[in-house]
Protein backbone atom coordinates (compact mmCIF):
# COMPACT_ATOMS: atom_id res chain seq x y z
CA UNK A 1 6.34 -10.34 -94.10
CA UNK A 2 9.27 -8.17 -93.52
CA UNK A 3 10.43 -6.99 -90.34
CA UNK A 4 12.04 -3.39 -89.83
CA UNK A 5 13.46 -1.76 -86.62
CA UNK A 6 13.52 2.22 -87.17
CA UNK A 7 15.61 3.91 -84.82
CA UNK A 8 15.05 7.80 -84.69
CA UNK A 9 11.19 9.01 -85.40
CA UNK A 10 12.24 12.66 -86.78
CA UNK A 11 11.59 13.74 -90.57
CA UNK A 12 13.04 10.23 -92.17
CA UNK A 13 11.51 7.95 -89.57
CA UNK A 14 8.19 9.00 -89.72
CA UNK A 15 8.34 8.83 -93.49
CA UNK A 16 9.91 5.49 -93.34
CA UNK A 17 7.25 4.35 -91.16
CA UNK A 18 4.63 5.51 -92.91
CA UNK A 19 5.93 4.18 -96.27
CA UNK A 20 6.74 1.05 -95.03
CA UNK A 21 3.17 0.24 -93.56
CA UNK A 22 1.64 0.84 -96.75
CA UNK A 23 3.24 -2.72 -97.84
CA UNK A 24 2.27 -4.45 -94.32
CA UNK A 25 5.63 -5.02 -92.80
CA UNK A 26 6.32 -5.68 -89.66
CA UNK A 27 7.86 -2.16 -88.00
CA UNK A 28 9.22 -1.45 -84.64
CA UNK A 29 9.87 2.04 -84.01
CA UNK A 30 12.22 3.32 -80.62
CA UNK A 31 13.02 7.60 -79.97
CA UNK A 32 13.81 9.15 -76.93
CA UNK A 33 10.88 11.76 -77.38
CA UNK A 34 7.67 10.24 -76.12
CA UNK A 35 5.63 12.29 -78.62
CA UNK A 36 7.58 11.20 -81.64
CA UNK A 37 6.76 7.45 -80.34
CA UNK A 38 3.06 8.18 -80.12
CA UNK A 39 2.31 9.99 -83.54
CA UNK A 40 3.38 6.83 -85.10
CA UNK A 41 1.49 3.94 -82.99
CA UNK A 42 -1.38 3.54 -85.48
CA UNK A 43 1.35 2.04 -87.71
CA UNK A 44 3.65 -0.19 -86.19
CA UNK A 45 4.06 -3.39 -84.23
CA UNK A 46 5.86 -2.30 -81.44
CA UNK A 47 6.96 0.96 -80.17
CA UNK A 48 9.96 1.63 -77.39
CA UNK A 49 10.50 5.20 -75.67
CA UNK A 50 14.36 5.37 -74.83
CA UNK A 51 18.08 6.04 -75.20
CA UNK A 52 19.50 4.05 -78.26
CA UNK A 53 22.69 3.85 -77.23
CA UNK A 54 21.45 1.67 -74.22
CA UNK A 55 21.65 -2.11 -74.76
CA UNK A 56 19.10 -2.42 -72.35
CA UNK A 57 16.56 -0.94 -74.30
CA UNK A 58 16.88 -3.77 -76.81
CA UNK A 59 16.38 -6.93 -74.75
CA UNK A 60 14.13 -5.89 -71.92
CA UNK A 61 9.88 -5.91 -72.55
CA UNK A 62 8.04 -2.33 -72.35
CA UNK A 63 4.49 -1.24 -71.81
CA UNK A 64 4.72 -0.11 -75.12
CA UNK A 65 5.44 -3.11 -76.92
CA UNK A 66 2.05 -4.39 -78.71
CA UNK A 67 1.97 -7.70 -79.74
């Protein structure tokens, strides 16, 4: 299985996202915009609501995260 990280759920992310579960791959998704975040939960493995360009984001566990 392949593992994606999508930064950015506008337009392109939530076609990549929805693409890319059609093949079962492993997706985690992370936007600033809560509602971006939750239109796509049905198709990832874990989902992140937050600033990109903090490193924090990255290493620190979130509600969000499922599995």
């Amino acid at each position: 299985m392949k593992s994606f990280l999508i930064i950015g759920m506008g337009n392109f992310g939530h076609y990549l996202c929805q693409e890319l579960a059609k093949y079962d791959c492993e997706i985690m998704i992370i936007d600033n915009v809560e509602e971006r975040v939750d239109d796509m939960l049905p198709y990832v493995t874990s989902a992140k609501i937050g600033d990109c360009t903090n490193c924090l984001l990255y290493t620190s566990p979130s509600p969000r995260d499922r599995g």
